[in-house]
PDB file of N, CA and C in Angstrom:
ATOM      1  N   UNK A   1      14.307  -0.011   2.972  1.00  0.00           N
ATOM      2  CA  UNK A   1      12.927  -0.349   2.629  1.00  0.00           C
ATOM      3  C   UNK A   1      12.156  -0.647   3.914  1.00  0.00           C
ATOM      4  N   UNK A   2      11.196  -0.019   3.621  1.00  0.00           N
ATOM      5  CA  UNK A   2       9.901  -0.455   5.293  1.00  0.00           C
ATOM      6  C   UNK A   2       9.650  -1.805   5.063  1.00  0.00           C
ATOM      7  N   UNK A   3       9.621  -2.434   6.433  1.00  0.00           N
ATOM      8  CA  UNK A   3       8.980  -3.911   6.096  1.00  0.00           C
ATOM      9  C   UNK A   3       7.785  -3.790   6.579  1.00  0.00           C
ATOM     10  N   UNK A   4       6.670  -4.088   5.963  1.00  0.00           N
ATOM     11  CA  UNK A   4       5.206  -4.487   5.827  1.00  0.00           C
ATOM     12  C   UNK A   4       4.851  -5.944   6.028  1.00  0.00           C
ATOM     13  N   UNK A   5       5.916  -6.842   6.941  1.00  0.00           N
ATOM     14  CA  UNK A   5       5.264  -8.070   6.912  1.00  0.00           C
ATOM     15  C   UNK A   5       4.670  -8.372   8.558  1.00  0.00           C
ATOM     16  N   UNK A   6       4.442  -7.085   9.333  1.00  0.00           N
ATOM     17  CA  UNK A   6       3.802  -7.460  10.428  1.00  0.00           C
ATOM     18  C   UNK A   6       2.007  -5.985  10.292  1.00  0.00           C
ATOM     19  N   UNK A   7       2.332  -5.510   9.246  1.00  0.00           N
ATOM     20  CA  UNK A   7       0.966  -4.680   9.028  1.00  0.00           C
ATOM     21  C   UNK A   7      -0.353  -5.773   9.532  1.00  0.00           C
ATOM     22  N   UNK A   8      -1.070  -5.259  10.180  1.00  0.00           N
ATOM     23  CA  UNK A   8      -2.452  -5.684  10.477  1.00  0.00           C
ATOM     24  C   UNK A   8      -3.654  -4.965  10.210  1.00  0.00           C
ATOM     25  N   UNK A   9      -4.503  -5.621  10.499  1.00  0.00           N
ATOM     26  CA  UNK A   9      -6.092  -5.003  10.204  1.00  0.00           C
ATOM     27  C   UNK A   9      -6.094  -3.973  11.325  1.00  0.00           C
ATOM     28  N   UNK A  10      -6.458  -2.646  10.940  1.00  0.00           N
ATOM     29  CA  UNK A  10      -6.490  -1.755  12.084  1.00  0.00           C
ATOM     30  C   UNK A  10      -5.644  -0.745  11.719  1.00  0.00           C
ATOM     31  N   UNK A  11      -4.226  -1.037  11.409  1.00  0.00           N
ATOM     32  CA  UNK A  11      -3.068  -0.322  11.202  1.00  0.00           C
ATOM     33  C   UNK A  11      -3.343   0.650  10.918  1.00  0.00           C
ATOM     34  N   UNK A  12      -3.039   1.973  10.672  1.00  0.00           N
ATOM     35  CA  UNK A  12      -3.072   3.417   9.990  1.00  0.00           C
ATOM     36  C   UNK A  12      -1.158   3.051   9.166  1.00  0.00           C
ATOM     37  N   UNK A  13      -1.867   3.364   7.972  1.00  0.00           N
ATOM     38  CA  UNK A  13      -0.857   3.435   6.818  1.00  0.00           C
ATOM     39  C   UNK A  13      -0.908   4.851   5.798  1.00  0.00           C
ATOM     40  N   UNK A  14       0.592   5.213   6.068  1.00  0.00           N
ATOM     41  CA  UNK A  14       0.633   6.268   5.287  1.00  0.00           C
ATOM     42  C   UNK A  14       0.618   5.973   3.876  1.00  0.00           C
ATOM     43  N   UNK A  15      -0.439   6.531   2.890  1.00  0.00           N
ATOM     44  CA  UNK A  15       0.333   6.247   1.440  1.00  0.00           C
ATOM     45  C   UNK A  15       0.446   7.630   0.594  1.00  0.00           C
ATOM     46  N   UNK A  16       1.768   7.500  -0.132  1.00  0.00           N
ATOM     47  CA  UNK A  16       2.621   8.781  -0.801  1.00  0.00           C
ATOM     48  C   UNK A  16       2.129   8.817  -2.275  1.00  0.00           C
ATOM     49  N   UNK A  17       1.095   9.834  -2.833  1.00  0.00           N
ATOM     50  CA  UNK A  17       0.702   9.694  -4.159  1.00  0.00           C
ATOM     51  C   UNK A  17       1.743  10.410  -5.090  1.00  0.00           C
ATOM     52  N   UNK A  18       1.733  10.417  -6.295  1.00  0.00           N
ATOM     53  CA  UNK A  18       2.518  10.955  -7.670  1.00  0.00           C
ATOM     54  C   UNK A  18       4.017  11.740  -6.470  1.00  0.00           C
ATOM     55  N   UNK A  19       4.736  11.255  -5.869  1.00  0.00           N
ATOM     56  CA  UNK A  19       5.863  11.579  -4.956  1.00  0.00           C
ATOM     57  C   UNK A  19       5.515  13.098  -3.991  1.00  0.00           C
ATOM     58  N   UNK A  20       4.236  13.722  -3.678  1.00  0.00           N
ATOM     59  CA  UNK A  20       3.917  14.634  -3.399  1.00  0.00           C
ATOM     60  C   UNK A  20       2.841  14.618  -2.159  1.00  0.00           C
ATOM     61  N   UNK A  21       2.029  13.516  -2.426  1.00  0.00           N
ATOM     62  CA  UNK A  21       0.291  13.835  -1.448  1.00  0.00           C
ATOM     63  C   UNK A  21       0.317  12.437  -0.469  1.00  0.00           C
ATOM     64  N   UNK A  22       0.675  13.022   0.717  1.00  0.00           N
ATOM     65  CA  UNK A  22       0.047  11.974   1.651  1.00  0.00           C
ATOM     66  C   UNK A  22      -1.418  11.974   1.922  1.00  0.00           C
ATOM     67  N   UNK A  23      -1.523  10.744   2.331  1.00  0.00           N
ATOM     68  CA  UNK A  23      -2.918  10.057   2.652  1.00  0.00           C
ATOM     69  C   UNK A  23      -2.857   9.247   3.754  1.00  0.00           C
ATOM     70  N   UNK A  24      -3.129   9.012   4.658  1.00  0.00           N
ATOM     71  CA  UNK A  24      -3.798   7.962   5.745  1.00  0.00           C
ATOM     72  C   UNK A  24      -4.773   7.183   5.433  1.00  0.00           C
ATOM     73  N   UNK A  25      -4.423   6.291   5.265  1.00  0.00           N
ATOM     74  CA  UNK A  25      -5.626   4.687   5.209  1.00  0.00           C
ATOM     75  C   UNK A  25      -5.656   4.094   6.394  1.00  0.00           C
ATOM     76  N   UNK A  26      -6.808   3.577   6.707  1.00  0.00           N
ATOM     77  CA  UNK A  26      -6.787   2.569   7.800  1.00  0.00           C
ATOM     78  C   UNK A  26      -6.680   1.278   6.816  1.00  0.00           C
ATOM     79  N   UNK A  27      -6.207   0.387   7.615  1.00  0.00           N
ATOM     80  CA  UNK A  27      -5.576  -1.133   7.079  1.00  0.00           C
ATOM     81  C   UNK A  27      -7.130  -1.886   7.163  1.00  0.00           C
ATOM     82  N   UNK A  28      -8.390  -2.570   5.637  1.00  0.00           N
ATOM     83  CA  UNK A  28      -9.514  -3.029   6.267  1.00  0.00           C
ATOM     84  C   UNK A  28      -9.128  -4.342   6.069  1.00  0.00           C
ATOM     85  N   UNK A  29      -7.815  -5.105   5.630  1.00  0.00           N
ATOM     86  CA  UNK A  29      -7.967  -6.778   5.025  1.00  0.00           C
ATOM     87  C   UNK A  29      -6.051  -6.878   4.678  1.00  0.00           C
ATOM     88  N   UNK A  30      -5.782  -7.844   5.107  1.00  0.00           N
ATOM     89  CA  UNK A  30      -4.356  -8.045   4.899  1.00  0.00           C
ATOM     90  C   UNK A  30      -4.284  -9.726   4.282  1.00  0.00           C
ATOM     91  N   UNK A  31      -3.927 -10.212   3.206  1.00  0.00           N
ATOM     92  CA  UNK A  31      -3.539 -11.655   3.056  1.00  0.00           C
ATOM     93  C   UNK A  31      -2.199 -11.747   2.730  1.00  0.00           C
ATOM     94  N   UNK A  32      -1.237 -13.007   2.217  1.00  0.00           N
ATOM     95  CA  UNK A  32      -0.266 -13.181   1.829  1.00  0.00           C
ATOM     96  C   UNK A  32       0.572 -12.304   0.975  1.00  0.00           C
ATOM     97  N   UNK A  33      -0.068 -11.582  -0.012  1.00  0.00           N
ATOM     98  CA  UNK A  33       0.728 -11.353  -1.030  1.00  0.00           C
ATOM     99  C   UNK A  33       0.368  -9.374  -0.738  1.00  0.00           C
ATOM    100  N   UNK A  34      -0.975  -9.324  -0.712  1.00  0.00           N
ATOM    101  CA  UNK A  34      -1.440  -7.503  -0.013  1.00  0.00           C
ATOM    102  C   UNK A  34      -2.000  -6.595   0.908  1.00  0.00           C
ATOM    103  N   UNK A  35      -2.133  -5.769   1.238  1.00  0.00           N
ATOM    104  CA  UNK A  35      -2.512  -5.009   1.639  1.00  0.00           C
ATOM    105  C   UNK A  35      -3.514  -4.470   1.714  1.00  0.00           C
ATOM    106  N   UNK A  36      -4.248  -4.083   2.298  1.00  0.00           N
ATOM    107  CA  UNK A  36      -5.926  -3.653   1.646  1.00  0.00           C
ATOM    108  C   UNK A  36      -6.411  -2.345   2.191  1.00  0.00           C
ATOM    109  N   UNK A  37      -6.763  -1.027   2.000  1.00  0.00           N
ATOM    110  CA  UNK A  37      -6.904  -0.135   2.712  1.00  0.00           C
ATOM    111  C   UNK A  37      -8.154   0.146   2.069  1.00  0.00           C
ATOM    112  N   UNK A  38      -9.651  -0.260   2.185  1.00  0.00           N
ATOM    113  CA  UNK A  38     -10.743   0.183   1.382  1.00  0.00           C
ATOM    114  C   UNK A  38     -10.491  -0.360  -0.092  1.00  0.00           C
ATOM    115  N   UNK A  39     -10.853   0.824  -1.075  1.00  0.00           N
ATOM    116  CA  UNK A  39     -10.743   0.407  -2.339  1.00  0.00           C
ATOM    117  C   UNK A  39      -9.281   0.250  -2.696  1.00  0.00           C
ATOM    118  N   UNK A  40      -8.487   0.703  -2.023  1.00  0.00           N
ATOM    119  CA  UNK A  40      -6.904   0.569  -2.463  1.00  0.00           C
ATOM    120  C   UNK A  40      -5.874  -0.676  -2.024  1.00  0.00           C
ATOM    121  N   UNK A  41      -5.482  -1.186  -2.629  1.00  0.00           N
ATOM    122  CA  UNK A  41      -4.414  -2.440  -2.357  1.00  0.00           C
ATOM    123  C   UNK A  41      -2.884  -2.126  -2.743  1.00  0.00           C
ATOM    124  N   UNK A  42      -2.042  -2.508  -1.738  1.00  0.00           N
ATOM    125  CA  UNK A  42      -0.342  -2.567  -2.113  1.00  0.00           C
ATOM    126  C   UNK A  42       0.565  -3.428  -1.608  1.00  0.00           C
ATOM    127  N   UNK A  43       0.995  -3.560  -2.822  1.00  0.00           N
ATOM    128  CA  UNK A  43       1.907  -5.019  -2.734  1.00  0.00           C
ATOM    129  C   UNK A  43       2.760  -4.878  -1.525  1.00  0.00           C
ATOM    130  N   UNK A  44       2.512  -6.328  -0.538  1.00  0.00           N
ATOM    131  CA  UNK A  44       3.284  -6.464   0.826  1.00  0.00           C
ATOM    132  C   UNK A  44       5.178  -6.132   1.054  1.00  0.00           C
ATOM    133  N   UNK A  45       5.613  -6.486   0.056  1.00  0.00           N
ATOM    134  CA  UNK A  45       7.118  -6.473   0.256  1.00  0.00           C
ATOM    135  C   UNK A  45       7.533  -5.321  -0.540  1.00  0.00           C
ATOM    136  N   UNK A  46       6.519  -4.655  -1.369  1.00  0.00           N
ATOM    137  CA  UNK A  46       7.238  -3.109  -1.852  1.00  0.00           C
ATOM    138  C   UNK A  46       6.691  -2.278  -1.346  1.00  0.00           C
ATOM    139  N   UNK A  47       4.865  -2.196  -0.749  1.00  0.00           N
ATOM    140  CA  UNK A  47       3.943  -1.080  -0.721  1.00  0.00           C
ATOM    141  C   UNK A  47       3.816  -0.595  -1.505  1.00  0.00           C
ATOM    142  N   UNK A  48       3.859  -0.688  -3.015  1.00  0.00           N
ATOM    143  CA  UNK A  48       3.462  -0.313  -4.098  1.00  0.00           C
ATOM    144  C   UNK A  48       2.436  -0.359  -4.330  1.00  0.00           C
ATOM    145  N   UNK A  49       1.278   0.686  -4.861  1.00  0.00           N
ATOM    146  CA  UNK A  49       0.082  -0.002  -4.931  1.00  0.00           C
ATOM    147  C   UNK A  49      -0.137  -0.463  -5.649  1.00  0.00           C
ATOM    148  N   UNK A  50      -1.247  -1.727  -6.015  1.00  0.00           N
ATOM    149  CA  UNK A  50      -1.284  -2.115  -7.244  1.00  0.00           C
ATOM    150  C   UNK A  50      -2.953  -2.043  -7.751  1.00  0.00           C
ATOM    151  N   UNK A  51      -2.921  -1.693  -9.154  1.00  0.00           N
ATOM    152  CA  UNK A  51      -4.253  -1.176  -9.763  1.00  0.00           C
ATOM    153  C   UNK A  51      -3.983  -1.874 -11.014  1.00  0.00           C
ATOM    154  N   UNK A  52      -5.147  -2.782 -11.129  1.00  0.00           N
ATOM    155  CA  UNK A  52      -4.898  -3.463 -12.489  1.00  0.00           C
ATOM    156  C   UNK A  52      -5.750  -1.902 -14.011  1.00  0.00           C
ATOM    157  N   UNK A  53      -6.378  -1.445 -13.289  1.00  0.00           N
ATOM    158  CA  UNK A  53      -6.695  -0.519 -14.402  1.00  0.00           C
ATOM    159  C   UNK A  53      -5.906   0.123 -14.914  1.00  0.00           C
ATOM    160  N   UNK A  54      -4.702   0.603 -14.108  1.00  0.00           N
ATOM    161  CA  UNK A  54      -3.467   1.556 -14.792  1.00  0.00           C
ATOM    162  C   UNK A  54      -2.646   0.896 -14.846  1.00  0.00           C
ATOM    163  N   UNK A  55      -2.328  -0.368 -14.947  1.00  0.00           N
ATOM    164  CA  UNK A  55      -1.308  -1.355 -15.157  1.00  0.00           C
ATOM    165  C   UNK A  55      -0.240  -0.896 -13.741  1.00  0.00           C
ATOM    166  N   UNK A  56      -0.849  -0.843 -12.811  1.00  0.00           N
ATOM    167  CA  UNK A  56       0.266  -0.936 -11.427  1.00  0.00           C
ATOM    168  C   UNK A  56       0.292  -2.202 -11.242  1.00  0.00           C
ATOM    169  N   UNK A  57       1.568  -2.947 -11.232  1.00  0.00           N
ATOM    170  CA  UNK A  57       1.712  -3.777 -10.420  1.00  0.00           C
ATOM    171  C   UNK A  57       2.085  -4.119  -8.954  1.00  0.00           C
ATOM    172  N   UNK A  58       2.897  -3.149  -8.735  1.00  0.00           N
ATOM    173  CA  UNK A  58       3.068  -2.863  -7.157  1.00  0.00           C
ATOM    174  C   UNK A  58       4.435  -3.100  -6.950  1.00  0.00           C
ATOM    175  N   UNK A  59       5.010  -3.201  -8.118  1.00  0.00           N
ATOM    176  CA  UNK A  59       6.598  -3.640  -8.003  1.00  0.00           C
ATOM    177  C   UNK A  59       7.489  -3.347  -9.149  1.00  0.00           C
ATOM    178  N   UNK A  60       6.921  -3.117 -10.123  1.00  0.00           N
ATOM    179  CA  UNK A  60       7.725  -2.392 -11.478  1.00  0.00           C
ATOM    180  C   UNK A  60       7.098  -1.138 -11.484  1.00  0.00           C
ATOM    181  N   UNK A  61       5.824  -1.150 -11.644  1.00  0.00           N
ATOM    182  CA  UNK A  61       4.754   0.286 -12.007  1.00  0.00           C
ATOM    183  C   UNK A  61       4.172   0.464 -10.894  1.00  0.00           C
ATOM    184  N   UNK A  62       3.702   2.066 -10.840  1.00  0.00           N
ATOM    185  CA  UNK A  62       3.247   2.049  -9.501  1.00  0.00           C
ATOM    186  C   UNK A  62       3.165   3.501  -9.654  1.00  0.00           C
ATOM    187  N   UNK A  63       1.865   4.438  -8.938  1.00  0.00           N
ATOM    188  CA  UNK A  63       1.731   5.673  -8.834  1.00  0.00           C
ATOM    189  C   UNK A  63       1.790   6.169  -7.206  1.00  0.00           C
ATOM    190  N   UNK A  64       1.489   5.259  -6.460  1.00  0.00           N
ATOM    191  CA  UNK A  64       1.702   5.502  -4.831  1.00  0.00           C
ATOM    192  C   UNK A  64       2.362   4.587  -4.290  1.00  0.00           C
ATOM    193  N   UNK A  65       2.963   4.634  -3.237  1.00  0.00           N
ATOM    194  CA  UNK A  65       3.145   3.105  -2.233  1.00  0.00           C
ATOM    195  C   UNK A  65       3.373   3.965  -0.979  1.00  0.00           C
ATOM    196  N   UNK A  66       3.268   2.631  -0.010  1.00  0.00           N
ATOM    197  CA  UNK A  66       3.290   2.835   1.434  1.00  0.00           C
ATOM    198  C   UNK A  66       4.513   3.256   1.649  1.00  0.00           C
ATOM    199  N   UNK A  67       4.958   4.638   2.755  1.00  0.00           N
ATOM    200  CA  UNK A  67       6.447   4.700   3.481  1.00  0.00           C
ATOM    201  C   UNK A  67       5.565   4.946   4.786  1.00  0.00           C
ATOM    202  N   UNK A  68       4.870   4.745   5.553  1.00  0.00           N
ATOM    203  CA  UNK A  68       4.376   4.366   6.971  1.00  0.00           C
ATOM    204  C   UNK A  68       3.982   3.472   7.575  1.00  0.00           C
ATOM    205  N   UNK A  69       4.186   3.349   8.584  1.00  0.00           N
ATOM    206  CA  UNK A  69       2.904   2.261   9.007  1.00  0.00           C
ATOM    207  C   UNK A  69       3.239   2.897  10.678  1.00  0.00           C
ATOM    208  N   UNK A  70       1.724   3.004  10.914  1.00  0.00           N
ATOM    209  CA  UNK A  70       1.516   3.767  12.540  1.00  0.00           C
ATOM    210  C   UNK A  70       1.316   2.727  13.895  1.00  0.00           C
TER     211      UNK A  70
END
């Protein structure tokens, strides 16, 4: 598992959609528990993203998560 507990504001983060589509985010907001790349957030210790509209939590459910960090 990648560890995401030194990600910062700035970072370039890869995120992996439906196991197929990379994306590059820049990192705009990091607190305790996520991640923040613009409109998208993922949970710190899985990179899961989490979307309360599709019931992602970022750690059971989940349609993308982070495997980079640049």
């Amino acid at each position: 598992m990648i560890d995401f507990s030194n990600v910062k504001v700035g970072d370039i983060v890869t995120r992996l959609l439906a196991g197929a589509v990379q994306m590059k985010l820049r990192v705009s907001k990091v607190d305790e528990d996520l991640i923040y790349c613009g409109d998208w957030k993922f949970y710190r210790t899985t990179g899961g993203e989490v979307d309360e509209d599709l019931g992602w939590d970022g750690i059971t459910y989940t349609g993308s998560y982070l495997i980079h960090v640049e």
